[in-house]
N, C-alpha and C. Protein backbone atom coordinates (compact mmCIF):
# COMPACT_ATOMS: atom_id res chain seq x y z
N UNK A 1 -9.06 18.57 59.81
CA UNK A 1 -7.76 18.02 60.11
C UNK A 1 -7.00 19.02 60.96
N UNK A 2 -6.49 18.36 62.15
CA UNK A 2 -5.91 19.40 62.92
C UNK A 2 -4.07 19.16 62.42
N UNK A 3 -3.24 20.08 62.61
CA UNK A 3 -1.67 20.02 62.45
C UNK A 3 -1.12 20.61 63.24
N UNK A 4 0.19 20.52 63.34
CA UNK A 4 1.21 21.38 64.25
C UNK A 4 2.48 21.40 63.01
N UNK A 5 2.57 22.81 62.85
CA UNK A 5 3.34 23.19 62.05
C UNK A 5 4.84 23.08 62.38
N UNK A 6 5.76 22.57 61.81
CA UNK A 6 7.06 22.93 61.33
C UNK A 6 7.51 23.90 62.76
N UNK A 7 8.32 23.15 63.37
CA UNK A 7 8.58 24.49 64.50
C UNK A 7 7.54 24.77 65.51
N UNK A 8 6.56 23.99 65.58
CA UNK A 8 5.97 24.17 66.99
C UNK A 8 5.62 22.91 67.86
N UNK A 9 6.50 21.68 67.11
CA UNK A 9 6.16 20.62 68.11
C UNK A 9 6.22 20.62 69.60
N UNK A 10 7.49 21.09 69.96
CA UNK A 10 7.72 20.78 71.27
C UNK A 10 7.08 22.17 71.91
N UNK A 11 6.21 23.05 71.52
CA UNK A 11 5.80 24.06 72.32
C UNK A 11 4.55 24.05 72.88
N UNK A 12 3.58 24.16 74.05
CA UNK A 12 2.68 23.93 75.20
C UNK A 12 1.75 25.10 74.66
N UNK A 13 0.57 25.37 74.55
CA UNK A 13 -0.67 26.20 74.56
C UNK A 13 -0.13 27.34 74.89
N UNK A 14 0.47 28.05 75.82
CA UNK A 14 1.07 29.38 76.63
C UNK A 14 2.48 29.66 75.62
N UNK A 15 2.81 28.64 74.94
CA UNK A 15 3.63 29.58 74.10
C UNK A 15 3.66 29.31 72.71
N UNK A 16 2.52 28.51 71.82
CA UNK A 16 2.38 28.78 70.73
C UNK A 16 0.62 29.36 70.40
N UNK A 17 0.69 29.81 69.34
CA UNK A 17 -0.63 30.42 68.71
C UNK A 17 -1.72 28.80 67.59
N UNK A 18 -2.60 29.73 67.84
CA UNK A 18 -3.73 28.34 66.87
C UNK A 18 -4.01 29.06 65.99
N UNK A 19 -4.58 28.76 64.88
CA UNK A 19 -4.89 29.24 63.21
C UNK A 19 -6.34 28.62 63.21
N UNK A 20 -7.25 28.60 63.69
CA UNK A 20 -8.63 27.75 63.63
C UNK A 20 -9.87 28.58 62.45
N UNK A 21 -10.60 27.38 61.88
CA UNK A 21 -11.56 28.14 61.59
C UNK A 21 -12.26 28.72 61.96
N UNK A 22 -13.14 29.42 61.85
CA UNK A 22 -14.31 30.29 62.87
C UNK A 22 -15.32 29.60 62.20
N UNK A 23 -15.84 28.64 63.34
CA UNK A 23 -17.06 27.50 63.39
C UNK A 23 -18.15 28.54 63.26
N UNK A 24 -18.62 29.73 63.86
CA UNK A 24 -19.75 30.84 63.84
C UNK A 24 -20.25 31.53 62.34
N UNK A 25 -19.23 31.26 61.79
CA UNK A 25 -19.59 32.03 60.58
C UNK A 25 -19.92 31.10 59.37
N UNK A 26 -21.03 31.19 59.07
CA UNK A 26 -21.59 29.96 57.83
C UNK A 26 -21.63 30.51 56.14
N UNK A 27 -21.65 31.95 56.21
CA UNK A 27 -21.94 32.22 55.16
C UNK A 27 -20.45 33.63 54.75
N UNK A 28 -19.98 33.53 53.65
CA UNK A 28 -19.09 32.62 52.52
C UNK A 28 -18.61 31.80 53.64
N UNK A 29 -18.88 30.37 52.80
CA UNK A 29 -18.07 29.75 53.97
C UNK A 29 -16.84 29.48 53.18
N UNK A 30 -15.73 29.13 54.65
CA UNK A 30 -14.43 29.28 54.07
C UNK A 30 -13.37 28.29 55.34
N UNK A 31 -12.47 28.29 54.53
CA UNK A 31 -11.12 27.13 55.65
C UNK A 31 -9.74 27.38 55.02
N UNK A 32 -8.84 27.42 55.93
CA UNK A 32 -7.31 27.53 56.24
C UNK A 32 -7.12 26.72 54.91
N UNK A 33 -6.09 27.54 54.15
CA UNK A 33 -5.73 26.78 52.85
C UNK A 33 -4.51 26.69 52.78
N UNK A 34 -3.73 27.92 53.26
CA UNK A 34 -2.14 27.56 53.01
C UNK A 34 -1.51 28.92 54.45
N UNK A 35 -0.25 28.70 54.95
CA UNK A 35 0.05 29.49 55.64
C UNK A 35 1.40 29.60 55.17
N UNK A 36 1.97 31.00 55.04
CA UNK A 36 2.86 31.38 54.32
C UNK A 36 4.12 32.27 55.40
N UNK A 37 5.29 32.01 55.92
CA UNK A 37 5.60 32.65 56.94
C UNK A 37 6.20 34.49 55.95
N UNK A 38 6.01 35.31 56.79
CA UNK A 38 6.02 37.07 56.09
C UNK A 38 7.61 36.82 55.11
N UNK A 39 8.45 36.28 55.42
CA UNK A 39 9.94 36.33 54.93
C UNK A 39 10.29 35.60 53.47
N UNK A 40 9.02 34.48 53.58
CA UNK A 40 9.18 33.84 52.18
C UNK A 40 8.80 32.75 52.35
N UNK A 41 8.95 31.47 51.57
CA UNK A 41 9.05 29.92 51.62
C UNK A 41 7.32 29.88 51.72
N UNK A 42 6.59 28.38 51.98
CA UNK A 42 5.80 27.95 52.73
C UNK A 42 5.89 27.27 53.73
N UNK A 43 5.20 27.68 55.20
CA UNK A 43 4.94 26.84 55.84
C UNK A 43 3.79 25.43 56.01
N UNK A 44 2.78 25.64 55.42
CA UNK A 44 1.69 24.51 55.31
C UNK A 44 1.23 25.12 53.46
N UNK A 45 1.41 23.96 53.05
CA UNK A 45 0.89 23.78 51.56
C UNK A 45 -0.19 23.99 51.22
N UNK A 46 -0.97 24.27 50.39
CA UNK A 46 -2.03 24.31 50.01
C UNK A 46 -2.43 22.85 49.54
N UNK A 47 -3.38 22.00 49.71
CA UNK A 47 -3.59 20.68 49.08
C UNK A 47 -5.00 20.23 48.84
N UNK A 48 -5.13 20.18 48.06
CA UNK A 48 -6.85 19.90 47.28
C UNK A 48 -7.63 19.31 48.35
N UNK A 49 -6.96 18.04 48.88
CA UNK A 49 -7.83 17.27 49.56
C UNK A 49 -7.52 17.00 50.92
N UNK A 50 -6.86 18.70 51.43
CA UNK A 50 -7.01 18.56 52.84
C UNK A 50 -7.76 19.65 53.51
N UNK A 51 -8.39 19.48 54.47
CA UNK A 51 -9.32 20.79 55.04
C UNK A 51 -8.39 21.32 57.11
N UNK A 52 -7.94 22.04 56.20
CA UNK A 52 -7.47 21.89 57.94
C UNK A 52 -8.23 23.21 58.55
N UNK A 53 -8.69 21.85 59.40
CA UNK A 53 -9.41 22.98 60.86
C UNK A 53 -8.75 24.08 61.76
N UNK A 54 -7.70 23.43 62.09
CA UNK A 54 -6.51 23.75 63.03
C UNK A 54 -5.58 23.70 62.73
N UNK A 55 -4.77 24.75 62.86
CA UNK A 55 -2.52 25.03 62.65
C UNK A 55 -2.34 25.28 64.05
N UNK A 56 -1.70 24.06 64.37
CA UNK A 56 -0.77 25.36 65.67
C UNK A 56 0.70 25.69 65.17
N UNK A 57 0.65 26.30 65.94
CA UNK A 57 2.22 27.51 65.24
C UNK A 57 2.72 28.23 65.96
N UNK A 58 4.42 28.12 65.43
CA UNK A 58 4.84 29.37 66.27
C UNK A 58 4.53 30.69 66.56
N UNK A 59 5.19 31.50 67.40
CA UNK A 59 4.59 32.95 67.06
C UNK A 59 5.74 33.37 66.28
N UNK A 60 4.52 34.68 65.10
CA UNK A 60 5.84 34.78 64.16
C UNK A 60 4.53 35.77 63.44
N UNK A 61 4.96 36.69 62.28
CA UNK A 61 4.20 36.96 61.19
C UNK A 61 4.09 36.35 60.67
N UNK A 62 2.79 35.77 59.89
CA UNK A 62 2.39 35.12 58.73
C UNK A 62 1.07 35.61 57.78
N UNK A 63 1.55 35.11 56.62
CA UNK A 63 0.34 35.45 55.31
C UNK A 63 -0.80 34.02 55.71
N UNK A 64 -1.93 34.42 55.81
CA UNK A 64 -2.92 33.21 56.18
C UNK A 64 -4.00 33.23 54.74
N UNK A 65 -3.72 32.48 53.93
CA UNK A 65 -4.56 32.35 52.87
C UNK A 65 -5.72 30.82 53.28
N UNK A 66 -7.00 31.59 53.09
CA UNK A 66 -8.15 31.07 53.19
C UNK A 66 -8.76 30.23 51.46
N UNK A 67 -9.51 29.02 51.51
CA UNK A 67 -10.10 28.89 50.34
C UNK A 67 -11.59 29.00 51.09
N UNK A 68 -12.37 29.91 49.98
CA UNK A 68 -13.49 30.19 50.01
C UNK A 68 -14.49 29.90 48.81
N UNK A 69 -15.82 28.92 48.79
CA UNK A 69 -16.30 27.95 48.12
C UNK A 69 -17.91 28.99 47.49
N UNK A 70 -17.79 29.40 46.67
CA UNK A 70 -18.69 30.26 46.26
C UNK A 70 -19.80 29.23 45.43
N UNK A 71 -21.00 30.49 44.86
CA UNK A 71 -22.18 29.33 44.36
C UNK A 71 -21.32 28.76 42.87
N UNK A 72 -22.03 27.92 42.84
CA UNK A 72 -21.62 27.35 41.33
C UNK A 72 -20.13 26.67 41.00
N UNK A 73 -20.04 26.18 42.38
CA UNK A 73 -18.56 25.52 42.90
C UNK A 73 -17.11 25.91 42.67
N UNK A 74 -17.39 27.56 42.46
CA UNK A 74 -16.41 28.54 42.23
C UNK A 74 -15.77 29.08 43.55
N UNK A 75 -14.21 29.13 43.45
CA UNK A 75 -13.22 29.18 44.61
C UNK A 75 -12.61 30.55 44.38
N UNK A 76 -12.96 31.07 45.71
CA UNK A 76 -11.34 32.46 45.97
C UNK A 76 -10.57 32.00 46.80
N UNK A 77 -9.09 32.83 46.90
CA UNK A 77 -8.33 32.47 48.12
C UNK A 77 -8.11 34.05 48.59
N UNK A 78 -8.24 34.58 49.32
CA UNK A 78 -8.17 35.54 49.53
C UNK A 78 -6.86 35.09 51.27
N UNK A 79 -5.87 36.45 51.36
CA UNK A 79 -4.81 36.23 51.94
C UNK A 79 -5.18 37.28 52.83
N UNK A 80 -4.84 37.22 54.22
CA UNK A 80 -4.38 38.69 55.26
C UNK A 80 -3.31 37.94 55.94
N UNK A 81 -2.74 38.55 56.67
CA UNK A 81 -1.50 38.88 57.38
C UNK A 81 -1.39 38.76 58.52
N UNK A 82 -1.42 37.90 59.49
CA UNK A 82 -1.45 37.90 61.31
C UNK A 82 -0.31 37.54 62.02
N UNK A 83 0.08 38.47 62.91
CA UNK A 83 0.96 38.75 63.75
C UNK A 83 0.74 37.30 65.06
N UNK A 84 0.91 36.26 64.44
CA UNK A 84 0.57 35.33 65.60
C UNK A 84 1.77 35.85 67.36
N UNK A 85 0.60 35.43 68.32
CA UNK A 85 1.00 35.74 69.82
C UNK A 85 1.38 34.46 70.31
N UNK A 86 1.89 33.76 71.24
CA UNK A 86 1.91 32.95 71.98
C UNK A 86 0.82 33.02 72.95
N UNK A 87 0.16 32.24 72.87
CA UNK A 87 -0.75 32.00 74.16
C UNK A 87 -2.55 32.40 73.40
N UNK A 88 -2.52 32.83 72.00
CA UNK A 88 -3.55 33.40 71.35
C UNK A 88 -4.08 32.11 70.33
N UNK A 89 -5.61 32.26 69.86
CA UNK A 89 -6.28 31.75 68.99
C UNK A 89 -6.73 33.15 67.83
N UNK A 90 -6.64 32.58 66.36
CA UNK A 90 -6.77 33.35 65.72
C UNK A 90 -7.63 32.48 64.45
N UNK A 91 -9.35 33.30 64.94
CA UNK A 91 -10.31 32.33 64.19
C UNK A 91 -10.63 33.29 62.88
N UNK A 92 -10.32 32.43 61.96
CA UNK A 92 -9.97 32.72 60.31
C UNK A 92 -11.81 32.93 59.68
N UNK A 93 -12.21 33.48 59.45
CA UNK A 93 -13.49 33.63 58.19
C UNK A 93 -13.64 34.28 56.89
N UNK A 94 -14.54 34.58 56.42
CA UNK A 94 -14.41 35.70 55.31
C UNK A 94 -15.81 36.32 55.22
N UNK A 95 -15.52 37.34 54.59
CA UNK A 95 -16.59 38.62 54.04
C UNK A 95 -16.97 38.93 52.80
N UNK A 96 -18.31 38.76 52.56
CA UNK A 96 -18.27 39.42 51.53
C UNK A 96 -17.51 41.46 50.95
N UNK A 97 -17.26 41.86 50.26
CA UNK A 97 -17.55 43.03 49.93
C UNK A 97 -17.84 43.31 48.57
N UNK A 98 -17.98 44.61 47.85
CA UNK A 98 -17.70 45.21 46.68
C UNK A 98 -19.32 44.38 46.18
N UNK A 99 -19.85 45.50 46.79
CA UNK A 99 -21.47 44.78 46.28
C UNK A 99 -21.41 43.32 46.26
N UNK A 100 -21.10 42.52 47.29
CA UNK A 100 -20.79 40.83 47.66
C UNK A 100 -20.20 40.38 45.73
N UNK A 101 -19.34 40.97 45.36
CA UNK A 101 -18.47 40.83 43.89
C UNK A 101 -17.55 40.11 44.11
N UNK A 102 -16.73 40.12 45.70
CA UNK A 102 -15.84 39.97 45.94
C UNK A 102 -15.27 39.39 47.67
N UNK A 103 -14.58 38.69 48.00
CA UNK A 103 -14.52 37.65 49.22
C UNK A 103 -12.64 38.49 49.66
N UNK A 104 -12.96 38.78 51.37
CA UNK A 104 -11.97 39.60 51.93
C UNK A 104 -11.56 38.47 53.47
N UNK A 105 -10.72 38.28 53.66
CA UNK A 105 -10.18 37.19 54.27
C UNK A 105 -10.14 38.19 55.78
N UNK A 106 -10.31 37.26 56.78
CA UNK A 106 -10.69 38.34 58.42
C UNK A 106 -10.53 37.27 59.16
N UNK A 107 -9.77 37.31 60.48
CA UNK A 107 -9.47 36.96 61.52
C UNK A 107 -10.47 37.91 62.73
N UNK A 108 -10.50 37.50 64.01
CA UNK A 108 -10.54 37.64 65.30
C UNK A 108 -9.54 36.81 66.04
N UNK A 109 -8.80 37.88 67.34
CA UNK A 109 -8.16 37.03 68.00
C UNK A 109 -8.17 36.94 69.71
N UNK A 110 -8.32 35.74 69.97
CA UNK A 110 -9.09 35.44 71.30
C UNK A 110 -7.24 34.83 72.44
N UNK A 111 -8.00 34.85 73.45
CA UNK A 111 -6.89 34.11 74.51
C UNK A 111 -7.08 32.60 74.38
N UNK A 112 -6.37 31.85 74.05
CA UNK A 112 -6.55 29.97 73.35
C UNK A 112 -7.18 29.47 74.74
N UNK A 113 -7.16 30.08 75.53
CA UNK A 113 -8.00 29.63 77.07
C UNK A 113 -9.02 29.90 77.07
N UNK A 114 -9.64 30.83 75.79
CA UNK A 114 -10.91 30.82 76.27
C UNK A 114 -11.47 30.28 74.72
N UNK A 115 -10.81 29.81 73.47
CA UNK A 115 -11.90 28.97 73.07
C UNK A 115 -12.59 28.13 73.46
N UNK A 116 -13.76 27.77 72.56
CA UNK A 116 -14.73 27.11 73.34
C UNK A 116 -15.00 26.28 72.00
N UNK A 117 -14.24 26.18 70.94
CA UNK A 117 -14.53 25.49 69.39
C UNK A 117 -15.77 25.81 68.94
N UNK A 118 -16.15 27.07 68.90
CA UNK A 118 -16.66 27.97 68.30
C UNK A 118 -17.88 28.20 68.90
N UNK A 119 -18.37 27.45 70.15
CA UNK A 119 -19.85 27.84 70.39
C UNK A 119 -19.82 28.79 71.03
């Protein structure tokens, strides 16, 4: 499910940021669960039965919490922090660490002109 967040309707590719999954990475797999702006409140909810692929958004700091689907149909959410740019894509995955004990939430961030939806 793609969205446009609260505050970025009327803004064009060159001046808002994307929140996408990172299609490349298969293993923990993981997707955009809630986006939290740094100051407080929520901006996009967390909701059982939505998978969003795509946020576009203003530029701004935000907390980007991921749900990540482990064996035995066990869930983390693990949170990091991205300085969204205007004009940027910022593709969301996760990591294992701590002897794979434990799931660490990771971005890359690209120019939105040059995604390619993940291939």
């Amino acid at each position: 499910m793609s969205i446009v967040a609260p505050g970025a309707e009327s803004l064009d590719d060159a001046q808002s940021g994307y929140l996408r999954n990172d299609k490349t990475v298969r293993s923990p797999w993981s997707e955009l669960n809630a986006v939290y702006p740094i100051e407080g409140g929520t901006l996009i909810r967390s909701e059982s039965f939505k998978d969003y692929n795509t946020i576009k958004i203003k530029p701004g700091i935000y907390r980007v919490q991921l749900k990540v689907r482990g064996g035995g149909g066990s869930a983390a959410f693990p949170v990091t922090t991205v300085n969204v740019l205007a004009g940027k894509t910022y593709l969301f995955s996760s990591v294992l660490i701590m002897d794979r004990q434990a799931v660490k939430a990771v971005y890359k961030e690209i120019d939105t002109s040059d995604y390619r939806g993940g291939q």
